[in-house]
Protein backbone atom coordinates (compact mmCIF):
# COMPACT_ATOMS: atom_id res chain seq x y z
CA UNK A 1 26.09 -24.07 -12.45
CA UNK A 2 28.76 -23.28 -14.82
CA UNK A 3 32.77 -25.01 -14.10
CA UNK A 4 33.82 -21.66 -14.63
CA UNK A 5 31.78 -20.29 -11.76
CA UNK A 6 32.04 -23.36 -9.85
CA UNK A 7 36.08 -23.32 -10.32
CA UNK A 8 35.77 -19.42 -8.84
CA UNK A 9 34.23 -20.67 -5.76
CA UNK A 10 36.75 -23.67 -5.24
CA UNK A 11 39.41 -21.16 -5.39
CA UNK A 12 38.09 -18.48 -3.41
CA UNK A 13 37.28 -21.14 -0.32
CA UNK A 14 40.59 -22.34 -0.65
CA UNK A 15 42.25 -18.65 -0.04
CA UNK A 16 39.46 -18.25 1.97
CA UNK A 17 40.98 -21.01 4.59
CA UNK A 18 44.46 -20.57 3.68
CA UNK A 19 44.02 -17.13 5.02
CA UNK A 20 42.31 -18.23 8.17
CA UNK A 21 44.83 -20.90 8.39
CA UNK A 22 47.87 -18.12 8.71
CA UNK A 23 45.62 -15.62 10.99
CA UNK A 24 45.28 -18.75 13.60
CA UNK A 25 49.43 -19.46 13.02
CA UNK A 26 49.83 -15.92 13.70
CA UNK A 27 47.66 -15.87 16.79
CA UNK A 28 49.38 -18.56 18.56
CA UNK A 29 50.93 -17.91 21.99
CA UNK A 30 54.29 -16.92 21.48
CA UNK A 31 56.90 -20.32 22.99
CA UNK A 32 59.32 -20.44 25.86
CA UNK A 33 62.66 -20.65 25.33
CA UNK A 34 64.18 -23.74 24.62
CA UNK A 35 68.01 -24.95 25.79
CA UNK A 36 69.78 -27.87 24.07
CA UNK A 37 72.77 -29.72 23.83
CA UNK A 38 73.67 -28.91 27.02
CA UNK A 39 76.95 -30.09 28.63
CA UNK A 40 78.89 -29.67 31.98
CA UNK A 41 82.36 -30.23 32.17
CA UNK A 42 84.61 -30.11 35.57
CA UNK A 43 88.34 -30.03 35.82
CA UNK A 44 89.85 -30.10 39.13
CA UNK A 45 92.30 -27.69 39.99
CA UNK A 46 95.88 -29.60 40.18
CA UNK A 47 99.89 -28.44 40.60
CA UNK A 48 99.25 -24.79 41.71
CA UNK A 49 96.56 -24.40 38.79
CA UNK A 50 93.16 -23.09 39.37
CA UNK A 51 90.29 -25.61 37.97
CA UNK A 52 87.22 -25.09 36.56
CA UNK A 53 83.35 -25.71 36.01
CA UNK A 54 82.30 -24.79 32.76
CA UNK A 55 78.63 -25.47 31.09
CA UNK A 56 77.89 -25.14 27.65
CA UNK A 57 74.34 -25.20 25.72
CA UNK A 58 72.23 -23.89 23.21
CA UNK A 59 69.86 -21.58 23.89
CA UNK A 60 66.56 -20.31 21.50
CA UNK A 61 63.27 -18.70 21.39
CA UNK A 62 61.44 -16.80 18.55
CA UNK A 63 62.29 -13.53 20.16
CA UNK A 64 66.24 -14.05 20.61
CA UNK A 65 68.21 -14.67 23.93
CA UNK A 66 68.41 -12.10 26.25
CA UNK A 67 70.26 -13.89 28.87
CA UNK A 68 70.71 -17.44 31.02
CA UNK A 69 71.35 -17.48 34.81
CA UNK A 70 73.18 -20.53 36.40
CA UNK A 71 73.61 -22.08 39.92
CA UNK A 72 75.43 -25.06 40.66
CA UNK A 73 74.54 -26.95 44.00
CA UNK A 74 75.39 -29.99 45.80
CA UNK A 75 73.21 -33.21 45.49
CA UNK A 76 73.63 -34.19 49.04
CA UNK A 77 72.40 -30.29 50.20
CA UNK A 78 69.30 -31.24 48.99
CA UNK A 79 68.68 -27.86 47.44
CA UNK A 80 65.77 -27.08 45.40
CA UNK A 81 66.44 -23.87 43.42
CA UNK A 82 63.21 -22.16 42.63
CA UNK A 83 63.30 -19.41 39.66
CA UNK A 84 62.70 -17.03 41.36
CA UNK A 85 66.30 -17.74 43.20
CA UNK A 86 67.75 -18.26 39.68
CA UNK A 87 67.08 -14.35 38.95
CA UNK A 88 69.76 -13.10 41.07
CA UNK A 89 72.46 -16.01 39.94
CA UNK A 90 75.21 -15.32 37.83
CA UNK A 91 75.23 -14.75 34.83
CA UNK A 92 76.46 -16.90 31.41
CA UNK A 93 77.96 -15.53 28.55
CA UNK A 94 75.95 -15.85 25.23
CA UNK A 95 77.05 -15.41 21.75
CA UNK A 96 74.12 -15.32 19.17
CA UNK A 97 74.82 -18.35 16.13
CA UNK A 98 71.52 -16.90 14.72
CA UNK A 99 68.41 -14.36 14.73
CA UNK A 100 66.69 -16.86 17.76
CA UNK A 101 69.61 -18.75 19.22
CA UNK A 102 72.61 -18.41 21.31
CA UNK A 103 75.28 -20.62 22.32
CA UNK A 104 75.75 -19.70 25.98
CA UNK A 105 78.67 -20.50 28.10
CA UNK A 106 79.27 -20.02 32.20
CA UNK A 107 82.57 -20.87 33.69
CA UNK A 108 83.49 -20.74 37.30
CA UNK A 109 87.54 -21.34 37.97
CA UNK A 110 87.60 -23.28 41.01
CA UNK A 111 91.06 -23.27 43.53
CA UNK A 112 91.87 -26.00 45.83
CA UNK A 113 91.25 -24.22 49.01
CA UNK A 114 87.31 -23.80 47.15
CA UNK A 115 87.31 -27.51 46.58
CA UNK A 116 88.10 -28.21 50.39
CA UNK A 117 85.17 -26.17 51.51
CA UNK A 118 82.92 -27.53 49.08
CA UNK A 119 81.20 -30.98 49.26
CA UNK A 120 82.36 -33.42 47.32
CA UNK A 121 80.28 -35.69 44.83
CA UNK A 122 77.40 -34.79 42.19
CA UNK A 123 76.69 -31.62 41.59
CA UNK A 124 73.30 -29.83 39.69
CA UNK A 125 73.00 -27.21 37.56
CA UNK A 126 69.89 -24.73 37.32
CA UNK A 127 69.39 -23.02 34.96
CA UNK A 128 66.67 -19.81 33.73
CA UNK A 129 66.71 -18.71 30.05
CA UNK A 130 65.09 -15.34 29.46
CA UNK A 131 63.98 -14.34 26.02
CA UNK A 132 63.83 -10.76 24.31
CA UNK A 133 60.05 -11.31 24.70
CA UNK A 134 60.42 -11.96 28.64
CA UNK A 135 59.09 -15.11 28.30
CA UNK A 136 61.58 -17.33 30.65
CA UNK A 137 62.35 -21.08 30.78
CA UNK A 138 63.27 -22.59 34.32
CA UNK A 139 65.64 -26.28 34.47
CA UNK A 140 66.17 -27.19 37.91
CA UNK A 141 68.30 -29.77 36.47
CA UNK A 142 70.19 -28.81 33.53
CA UNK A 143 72.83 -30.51 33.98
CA UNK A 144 74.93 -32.44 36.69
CA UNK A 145 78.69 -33.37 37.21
CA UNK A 146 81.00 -34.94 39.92
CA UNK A 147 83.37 -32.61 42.23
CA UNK A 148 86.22 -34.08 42.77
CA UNK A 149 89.57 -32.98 44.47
């Protein structure tokens, strides 16, 4: 066999697989989203001034954000937020930083008389991501921080 012809055949296997190679990359399951960097910060309310709960993370998927539900919930309830109960929580606010990720923020102002009724100590955060796709991502514990007076 000639190098010339044998050369021809070396090159078309190689497009051969690098063109099976990006069919099987384009096949694959779309992902969930994903949320990072999360952070929850609480300030109590103090001399007449309303506090506040406010939670701050990164959220992406391939597909863009469409949205992320929160619900905050005392440790000592012992609460287990399903996702399901997460579709009807409120809502954050999300800004996109890019094509497939927003920086999402939920804050709750919080008044002394709501700090009397509530239960004091640690605190959860759930939280369910929905993508552009649909495809959701559920954190039962996203985050957690202390309630204090």
């Amino acid at each position: 066999m000639s190098k010339r012809v044998l050369f021809s055949s070396l090159i078309g296997a190689v497009a051969l697989c690098g063109a099976a190679a990006g069919g099987l990359a384009m096949a694959s399951p779309p992902t969930e989203p994903t949320l990072k960097g999360g952070s929850a910060h609480y300030t109590a309310p103090s001399n007449g001034k309303a506090g506040s709960l406010t939670y701050t993370v990164d959220v992406s998927d391939d597909s863009g954000v469409r949205g992320l539900k929160i619900l905050a919930w005392p440790a000592s309830s012992e609460l287990d937020p399903t996702e399901a109960e997460l579709r009807s929580a409120e809502s954050a606010t999300c800004r996109s930083v890019s094509d497939e990720t927003a920086r999402c923020t939920y804050t709750l102002k919080v008044t002394k008389r709501d700090v009397a009724d509530l239960g004091k100590g640690t605190w959860y955060l759930s939280a369910l991501a929905t993508a552009k796709d649909g495809d959701t991502a559920f954190v039962p514990r996203a985050a957690t921080f202390d309630l204090t007076g």
